[in-house]
Each structure stands twice: as C-alpha cells, then as structure tokens.
Protein backbone atom coordinates (compact mmCIF):
# COMPACT_ATOMS: atom_id res chain seq x y z
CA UNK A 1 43.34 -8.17 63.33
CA UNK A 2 43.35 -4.56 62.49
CA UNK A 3 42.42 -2.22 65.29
CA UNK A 4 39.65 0.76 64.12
CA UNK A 5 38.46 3.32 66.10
CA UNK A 6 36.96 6.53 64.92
CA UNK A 7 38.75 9.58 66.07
CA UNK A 8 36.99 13.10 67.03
CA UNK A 9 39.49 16.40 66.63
CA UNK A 10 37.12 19.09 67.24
CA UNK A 11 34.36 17.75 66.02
CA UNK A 12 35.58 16.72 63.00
CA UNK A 13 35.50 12.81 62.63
CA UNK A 14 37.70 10.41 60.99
CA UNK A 15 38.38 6.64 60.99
CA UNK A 16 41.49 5.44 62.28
CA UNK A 17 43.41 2.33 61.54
CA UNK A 18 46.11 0.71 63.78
CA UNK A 19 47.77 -2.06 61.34
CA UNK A 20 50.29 -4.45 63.17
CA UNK A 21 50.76 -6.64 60.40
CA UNK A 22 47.67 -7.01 58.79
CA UNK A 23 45.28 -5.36 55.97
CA UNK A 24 42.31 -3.25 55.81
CA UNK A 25 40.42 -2.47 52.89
CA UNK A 26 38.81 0.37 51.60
CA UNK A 27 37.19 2.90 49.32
CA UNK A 28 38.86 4.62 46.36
CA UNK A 29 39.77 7.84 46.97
CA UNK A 30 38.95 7.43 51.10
CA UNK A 31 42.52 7.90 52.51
CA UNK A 32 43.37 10.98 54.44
CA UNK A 33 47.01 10.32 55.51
CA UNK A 34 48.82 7.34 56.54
CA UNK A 35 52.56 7.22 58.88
CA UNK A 36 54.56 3.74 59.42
CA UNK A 37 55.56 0.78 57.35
CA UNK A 38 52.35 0.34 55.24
CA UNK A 39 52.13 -0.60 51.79
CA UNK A 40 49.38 0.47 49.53
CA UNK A 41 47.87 -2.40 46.40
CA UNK A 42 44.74 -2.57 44.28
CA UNK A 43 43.94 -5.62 42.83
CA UNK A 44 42.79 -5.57 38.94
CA UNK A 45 39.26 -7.02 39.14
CA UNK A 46 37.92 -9.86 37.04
CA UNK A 47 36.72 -8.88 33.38
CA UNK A 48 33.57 -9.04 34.83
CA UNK A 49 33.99 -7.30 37.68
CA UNK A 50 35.38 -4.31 35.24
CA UNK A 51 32.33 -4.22 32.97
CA UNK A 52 29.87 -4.52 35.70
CA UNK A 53 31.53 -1.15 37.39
CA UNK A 54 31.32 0.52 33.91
CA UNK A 55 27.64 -0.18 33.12
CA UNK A 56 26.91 0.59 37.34
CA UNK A 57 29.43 3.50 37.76
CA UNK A 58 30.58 2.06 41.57
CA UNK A 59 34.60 2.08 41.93
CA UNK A 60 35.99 -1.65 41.71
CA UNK A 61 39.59 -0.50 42.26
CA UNK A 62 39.16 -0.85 46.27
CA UNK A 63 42.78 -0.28 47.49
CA UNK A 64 44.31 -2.71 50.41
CA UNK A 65 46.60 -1.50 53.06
CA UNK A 66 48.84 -3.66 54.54
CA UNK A 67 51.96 -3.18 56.97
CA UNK A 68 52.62 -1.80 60.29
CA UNK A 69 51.28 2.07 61.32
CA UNK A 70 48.43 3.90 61.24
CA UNK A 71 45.92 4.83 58.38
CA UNK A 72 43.51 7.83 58.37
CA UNK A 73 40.25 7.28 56.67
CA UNK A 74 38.16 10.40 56.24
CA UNK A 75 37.14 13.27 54.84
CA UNK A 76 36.87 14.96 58.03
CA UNK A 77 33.36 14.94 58.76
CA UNK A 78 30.81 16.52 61.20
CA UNK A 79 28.75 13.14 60.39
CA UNK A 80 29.35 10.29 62.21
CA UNK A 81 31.31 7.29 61.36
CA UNK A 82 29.73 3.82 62.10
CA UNK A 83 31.74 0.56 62.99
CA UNK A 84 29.11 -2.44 62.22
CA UNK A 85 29.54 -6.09 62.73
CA UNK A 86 29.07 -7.78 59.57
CA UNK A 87 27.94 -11.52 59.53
CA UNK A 88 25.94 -12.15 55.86
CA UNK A 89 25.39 -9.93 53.38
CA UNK A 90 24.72 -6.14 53.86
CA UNK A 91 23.79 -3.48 50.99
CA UNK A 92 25.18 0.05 51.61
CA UNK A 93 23.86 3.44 49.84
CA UNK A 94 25.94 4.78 47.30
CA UNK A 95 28.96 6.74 48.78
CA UNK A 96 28.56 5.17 52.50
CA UNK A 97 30.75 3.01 52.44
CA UNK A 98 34.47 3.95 53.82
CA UNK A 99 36.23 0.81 54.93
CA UNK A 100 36.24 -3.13 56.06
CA UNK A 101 38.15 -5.80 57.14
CA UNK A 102 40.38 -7.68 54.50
CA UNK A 103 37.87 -10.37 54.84
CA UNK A 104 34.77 -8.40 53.42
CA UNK A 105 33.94 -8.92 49.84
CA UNK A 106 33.18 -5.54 48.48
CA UNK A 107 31.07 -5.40 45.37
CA UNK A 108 28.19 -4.01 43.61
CA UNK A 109 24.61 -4.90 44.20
CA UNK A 110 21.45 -4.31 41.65
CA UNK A 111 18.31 -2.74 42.84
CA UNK A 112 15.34 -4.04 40.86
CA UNK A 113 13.16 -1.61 38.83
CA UNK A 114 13.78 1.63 36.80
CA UNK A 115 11.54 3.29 39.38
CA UNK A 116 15.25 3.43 41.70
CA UNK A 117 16.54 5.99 39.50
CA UNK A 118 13.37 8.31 40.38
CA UNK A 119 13.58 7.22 44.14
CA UNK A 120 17.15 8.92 44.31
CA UNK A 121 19.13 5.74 45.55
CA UNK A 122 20.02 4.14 41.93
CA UNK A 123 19.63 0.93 40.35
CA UNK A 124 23.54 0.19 42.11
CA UNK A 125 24.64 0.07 45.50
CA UNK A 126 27.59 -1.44 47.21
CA UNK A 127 27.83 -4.58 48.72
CA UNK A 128 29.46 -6.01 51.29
CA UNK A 129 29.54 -10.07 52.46
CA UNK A 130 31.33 -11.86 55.43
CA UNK A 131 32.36 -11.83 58.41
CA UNK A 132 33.81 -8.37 59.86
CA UNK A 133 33.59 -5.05 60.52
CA UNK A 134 32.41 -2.36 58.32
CA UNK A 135 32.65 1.02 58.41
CA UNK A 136 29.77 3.45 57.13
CA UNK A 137 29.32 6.99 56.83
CA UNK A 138 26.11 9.37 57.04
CA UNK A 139 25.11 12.57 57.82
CA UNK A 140 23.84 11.98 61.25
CA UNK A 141 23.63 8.82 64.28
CA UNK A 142 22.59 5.94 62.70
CA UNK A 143 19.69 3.86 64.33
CA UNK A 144 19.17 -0.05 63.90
CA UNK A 145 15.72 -1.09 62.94
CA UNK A 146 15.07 -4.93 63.81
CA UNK A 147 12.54 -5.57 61.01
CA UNK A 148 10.70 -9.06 61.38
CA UNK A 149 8.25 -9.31 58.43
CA UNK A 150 7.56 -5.41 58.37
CA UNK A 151 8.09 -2.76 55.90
CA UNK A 152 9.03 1.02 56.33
CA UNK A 153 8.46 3.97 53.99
CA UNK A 154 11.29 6.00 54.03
CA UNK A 155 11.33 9.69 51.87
CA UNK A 156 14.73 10.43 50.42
CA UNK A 157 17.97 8.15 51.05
CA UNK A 158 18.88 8.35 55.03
CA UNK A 159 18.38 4.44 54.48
CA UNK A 160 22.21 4.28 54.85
CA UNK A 161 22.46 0.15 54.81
CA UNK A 162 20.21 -2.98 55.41
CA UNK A 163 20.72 -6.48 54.89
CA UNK A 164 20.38 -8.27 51.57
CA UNK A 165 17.55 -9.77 52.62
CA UNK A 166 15.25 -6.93 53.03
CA UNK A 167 13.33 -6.43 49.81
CA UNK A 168 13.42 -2.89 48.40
CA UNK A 169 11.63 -0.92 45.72
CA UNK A 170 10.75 2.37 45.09
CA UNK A 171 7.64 3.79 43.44
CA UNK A 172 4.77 6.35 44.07
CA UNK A 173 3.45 7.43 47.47
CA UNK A 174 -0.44 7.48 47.64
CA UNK A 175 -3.32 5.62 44.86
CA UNK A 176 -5.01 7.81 42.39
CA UNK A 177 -3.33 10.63 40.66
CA UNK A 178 -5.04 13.32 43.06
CA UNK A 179 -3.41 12.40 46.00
CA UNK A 180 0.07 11.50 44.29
CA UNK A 181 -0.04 15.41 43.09
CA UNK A 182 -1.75 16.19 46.44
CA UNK A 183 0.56 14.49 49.18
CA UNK A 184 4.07 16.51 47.76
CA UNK A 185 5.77 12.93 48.49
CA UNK A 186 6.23 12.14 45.33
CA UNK A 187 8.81 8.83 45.14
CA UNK A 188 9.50 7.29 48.28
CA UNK A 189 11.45 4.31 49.04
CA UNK A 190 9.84 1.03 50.62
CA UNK A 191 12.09 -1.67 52.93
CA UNK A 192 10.15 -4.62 53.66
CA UNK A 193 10.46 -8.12 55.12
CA UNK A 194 13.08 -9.64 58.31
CA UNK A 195 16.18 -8.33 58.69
CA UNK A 196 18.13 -5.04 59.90
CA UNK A 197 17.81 -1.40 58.61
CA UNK A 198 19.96 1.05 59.30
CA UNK A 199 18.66 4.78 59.46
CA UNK A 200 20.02 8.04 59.57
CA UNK A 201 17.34 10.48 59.74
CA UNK A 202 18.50 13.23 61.38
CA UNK A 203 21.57 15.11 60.43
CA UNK A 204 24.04 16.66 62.83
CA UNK A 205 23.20 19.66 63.61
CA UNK A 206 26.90 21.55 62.50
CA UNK A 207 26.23 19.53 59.24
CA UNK A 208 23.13 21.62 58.74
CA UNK A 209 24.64 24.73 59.54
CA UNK A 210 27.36 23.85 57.31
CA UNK A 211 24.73 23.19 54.69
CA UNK A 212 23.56 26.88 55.16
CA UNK A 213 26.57 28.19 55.00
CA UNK A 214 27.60 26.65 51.71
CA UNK A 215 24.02 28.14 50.33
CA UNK A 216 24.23 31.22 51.15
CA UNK A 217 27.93 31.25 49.94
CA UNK A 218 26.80 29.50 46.72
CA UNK A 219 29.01 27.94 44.13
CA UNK A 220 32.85 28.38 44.51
C-alpha cells in the first residue's frame, strides 16, 4: 500500500506519496512534481460518466500513478491537508478533494434542490466510496462532528466533507420576509441526520493574511 504523509516546508503544506509498487489516485491538475520510476494513466470514463461531468462540470479524467518513487501533491498551501479513513461513502465540497487510494471510487454526487446553487456549494460535489484513505484540503484544521440524528446550520461552505448519509439542503435562514431581510444570513446550508461532518471553520491565520495581501494588491 502506498505510503502518504503530508509534508510542511516552511509552512507551506503538501501531500506526499511514497509508491513501492503500487497506485494512488488523484485529482486533475493536483500534481506538483514527481522523481522515480512512476508512470502516469487516465482512464477514459464510461459514456456516462463523460456526459454526467459535462452537464455537472467536476473533472472525470482522475489520473493514476503507479511505479516506484515519490509523488508531490499540492499546491503548496498554508491550509492544511487532511488524511481520512474512508469506510462507505463520503461527499466532498467542490475543489477539496486532492487524492485517494487506488481503491476509492471517485465520482460525482447530486445535491437535491436548485436552492444549492444560491447556498454557494452547487447542485455537484465529488464523491468518494470504499475502503481507504482520502485526502482533503481546506483552508483551516478540520474538526469531526459525530452527528446522531442532529442537524447543523452552517453559513457559507467550510462544510468540507460528510458522509452520504447526512441529508443536506440549502434554503433561507429565518420565517417571514422581515427577518430573512433582517438577520443578513441570507442562504445557509443545513446537515442533518447520523453520520460524520467534517468542518473547517476557521482559516489559518497566514491564509488570512495572505487573503489581505492579495486585496490590497488587487487583480494581477
């Protein structure tokens, strides 16, 4: 099995991969560098699978490394890199998603209700299923929620993964016009039922200050 580990150079963060034989899947586009005997494939998905990532606008073409060496996931990142255990079905907010096991099916989930699109997390999000390790990406550490027949309100899309099982929808905070105008909430997104949430709240502090920096540089 694949060895990962998530590597810190100075605060930057990136994901590495020790291959000794084996394979490791990924995002598109998520490779930083790779050194040794490694081969890179994508496999063609089913017409299907094709139409389903034109109509959602998720990436189907998830390359596979295989061989002997190391691979470097990234970007570099002042967020944090997650390594979860993966035993069911998990659904994973658009862009979070960096890498798995070889034995993760990787594929695209529907949210239910047009309401998604005003919530900010989309009517599509990646899914993963089986048994394995999967790594996720967000701004800041992410904390497990162990939801048994619950439901948390959460305002804007920290909501980094949960399991399939949760129920989620997104719609209007507050009854009565008034207080939807009143509150300043606006859309908010609503997790309900048994299963476990993963949250990422608070950013790093350097990713804020990067944030500020990038404003007040605006635009390159």
């Amino acid at each position: 099995m694949a060895e990962i580990e998530v590597v810190d150079n100075e605060g930057l963060k990136m994901v590495k991969v020790t291959l000794n034989g084996d394979s490791i899947r990924s995002e598109s586009g998520a490779l930083h560098y790779m050194h040794g005997n490694i081969e890179m494939t994508t496999k063609a998905p089913s017409v299907g699978g094709f139409l389903k990532s034109m109509v959602s606008g998720e990436d189907v073409f998830r390359p596979i490394y295989t061989g002997t060496g190391d691979v470097f996931f990234g970007p570099p990142t002042f967020g944090e890199y997650s390594i979860i255990e993966l035993d069911g079905e998990m659904v994973i907010d658009q862009g979070a998603y960096i890498c798995s096991d070889f034995s993760i099916e990787v594929g695209v989930f529907r949210n239910k209700g047009m309401a998604m699109l005003a919530g900010g997390e989309g009517i599509f999000q990646t899914s993963v299923k089986g048994s394995g390790r999967v790594v996720i990406h967000s701004q800041g550490p992410v904390q497990l929620v162990d939801m048994v027949n619950d439901v948390i309100t959460v305002d804007g899309n920290f909501a980094v993964a949960r399991d399939a099982s949760l129920n989620f929808e997104t719609k209007l905070l507050g009854k009565g016009m008034l207080s939807k105008v009143a509150g300043g909430e606006g859309f908010v997104n609503i997790i309900g039922g048994t299963g476990r949430l993963y949250l990422a709240p608070v950013p790093n502090k350097l990713m804020s200050v990067m944030g500020a920096i990038r404003s007040i540089r605006g635009p390159e």
